[in-house]
Protein backbone atom coordinates (compact mmCIF):
# COMPACT_ATOMS: atom_id res chain seq x y z
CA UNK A 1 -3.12 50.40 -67.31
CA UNK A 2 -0.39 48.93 -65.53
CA UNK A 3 -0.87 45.13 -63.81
CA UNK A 4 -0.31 44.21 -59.95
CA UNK A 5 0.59 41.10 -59.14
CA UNK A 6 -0.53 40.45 -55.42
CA UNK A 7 -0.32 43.76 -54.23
CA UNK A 8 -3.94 44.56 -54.31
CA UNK A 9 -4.66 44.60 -50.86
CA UNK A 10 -2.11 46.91 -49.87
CA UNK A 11 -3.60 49.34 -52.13
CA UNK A 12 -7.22 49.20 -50.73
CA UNK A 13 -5.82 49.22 -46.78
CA UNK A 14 -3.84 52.28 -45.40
CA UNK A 15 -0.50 51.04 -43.87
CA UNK A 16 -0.94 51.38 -39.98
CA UNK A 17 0.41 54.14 -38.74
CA UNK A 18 2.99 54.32 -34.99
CA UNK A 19 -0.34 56.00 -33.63
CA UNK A 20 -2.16 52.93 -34.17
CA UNK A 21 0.24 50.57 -32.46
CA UNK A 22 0.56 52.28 -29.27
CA UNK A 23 -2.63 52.63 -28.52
CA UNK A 24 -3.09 48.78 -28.66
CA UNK A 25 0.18 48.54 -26.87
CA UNK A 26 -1.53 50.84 -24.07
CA UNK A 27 -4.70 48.71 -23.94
CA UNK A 28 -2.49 45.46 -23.72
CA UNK A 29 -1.02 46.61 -20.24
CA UNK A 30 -4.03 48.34 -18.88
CA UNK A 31 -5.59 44.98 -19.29
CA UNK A 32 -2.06 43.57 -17.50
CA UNK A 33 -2.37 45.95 -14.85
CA UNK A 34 -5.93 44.82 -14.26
CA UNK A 35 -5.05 41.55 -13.96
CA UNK A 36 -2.61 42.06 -11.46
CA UNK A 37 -4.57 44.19 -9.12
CA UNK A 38 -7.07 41.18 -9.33
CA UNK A 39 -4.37 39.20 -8.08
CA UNK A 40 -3.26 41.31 -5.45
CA UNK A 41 -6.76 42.13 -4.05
CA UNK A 42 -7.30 37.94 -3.90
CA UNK A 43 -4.50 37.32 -1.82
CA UNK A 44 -4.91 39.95 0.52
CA UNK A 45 -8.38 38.62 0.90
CA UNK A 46 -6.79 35.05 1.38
CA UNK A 47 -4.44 36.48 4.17
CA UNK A 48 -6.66 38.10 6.07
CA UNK A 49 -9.28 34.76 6.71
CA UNK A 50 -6.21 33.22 7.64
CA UNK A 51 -5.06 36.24 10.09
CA UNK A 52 -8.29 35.73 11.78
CA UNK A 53 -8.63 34.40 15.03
CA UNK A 54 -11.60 32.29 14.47
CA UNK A 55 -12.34 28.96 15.22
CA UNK A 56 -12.91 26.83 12.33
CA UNK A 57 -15.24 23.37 12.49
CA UNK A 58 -13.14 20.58 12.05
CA UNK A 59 -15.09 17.33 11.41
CA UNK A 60 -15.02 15.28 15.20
CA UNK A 61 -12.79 11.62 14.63
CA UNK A 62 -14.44 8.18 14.54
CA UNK A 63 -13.41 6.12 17.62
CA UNK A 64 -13.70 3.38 15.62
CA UNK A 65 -11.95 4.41 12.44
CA UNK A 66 -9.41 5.74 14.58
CA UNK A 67 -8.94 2.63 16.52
CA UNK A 68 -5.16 0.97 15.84
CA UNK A 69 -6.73 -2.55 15.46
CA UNK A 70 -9.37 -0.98 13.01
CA UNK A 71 -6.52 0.42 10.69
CA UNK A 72 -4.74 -3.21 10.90
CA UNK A 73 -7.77 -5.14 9.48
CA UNK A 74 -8.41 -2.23 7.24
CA UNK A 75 -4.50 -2.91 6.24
CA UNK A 76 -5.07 -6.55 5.65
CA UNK A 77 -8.39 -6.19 3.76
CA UNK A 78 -6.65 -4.09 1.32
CA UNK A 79 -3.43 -6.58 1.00
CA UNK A 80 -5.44 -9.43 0.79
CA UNK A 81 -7.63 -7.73 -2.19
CA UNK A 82 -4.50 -6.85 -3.75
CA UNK A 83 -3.14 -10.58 -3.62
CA UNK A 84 -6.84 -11.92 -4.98
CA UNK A 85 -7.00 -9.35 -7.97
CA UNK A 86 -3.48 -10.69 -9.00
CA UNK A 87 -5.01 -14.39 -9.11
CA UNK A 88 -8.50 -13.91 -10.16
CA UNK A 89 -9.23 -15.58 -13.33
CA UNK A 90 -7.03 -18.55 -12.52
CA UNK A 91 -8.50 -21.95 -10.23
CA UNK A 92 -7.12 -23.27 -7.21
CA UNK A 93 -5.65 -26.08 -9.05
CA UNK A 94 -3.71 -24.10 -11.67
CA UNK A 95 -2.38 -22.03 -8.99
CA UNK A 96 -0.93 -25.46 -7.45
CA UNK A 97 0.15 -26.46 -10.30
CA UNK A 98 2.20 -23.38 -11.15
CA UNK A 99 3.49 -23.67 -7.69
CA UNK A 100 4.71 -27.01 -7.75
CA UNK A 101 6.33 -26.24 -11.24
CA UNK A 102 8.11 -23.26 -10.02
CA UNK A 103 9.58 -25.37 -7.06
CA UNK A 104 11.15 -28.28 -9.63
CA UNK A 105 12.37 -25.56 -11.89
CA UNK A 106 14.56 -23.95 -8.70
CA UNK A 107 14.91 -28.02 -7.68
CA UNK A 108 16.55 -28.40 -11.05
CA UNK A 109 18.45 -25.07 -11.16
CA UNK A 110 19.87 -25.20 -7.66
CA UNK A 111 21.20 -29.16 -8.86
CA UNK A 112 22.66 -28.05 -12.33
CA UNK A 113 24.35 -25.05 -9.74
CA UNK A 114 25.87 -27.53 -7.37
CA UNK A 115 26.52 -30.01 -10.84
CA UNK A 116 28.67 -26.91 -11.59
CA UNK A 117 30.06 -26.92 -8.76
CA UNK A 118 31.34 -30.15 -8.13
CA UNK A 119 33.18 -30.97 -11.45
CA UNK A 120 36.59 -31.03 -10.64
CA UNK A 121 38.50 -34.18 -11.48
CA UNK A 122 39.17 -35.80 -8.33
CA UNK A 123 35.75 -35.44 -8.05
CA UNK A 124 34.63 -37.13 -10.59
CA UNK A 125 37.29 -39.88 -9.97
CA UNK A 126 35.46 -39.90 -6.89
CA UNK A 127 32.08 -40.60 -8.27
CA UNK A 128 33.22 -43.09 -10.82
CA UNK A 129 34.72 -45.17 -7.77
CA UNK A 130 31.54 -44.68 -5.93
CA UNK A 131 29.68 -45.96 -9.10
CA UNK A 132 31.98 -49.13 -9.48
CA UNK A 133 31.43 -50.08 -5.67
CA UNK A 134 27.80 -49.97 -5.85
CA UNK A 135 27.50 -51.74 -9.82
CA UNK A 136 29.81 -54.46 -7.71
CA UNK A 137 27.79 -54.39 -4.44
CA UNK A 138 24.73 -54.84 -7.09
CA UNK A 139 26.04 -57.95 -8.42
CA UNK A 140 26.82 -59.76 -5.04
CA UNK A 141 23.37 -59.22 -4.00
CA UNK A 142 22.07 -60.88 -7.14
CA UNK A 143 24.27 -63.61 -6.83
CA UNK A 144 23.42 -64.26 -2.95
CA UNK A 145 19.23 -63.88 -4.17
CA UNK A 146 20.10 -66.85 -6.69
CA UNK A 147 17.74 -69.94 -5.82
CA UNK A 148 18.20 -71.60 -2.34
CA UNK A 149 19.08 -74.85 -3.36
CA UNK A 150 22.20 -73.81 -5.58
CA UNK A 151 23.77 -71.96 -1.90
CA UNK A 152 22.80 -75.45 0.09
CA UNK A 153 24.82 -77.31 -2.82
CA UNK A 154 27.75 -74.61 -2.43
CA UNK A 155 27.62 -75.27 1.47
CA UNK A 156 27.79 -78.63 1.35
CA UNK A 157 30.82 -78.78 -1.21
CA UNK A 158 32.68 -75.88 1.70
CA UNK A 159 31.94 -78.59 4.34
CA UNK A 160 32.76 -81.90 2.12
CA UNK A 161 36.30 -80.08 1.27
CA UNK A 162 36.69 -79.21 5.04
CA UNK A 163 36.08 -82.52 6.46
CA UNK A 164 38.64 -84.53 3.60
């Protein structure tokens, strides 16, 4: 009494024979060859409708649907939905609002650009010259705005010195 280890079921089956095989090989492309001739019959079918001189019914145009100022509203209906889906959810004054902050952010961006720009040393001799003349511009005007009687006083003391 000898022991198998896992070979049990090659003892109970016969091994398959070459007989066997072919004849499922066979089966395998007659069902091929059926499918095929399917094929082949279905386009033949499909070429000969379309070889035929009949008239098909075509559905007859809408005069207004074909219209060109039809298809431009149409157009604009469907751009104009676009645009509202986009900015649904949000009120009229949050859209201004994001509007008016997007213009001082390029405001800002387009001055830092031309800051860049204009930061060469002459230039900035220029500007610091500029600054001076309007600090001292500034300060005359205060002086002139002082009270009226002190600029009487200094007018008289011009003509008293102009008349010794």
């Amino acid at each position: 009494m000898g022991v198998t280890h896992g070979k049990k079921r090659d003892l109970q089956h016969p091994p398959e024979t070459h007989l066997n095989v072919s004849v499922m090989q066979i089966q395998k492309l007659e069902q091929q060859n059926r499918y095929w001739e399917l094929q082949a019959s279905l386009s033949q079918l499909q070429s000969e409708e379309e070889n035929s001189n009949l008239i098909r019914p075509q559905k007859p145009l809408n005069p207004l649907t074909a219209s060109k100022s039809h298809q431009e509203l149409h157009k604009e209906l469907r751009m104009t939905h676009n645009s509202r889906v986009h900015q649904e959810g949000k009120t009229e004054l949050q859209r201004a609002l994001e509007k008016r902050r997007w213009e001082q952010r390029v405001k800002a961006s387009r001055d830092q650009e031309e800051a860049k720009r204009s930061r060469s040393p002459f230039h900035q001799e220029l500007l610091k010259r500029q600054q001076r003349l309007e600090k001292f511009e500034r300060d005359k005007g205060q002086q002139r705005e002082g009270p009226e009687f002190l600029r009487v006083k200094e007018r008289l003391r011009r003509t008293a010195v102009l008349d010794a």
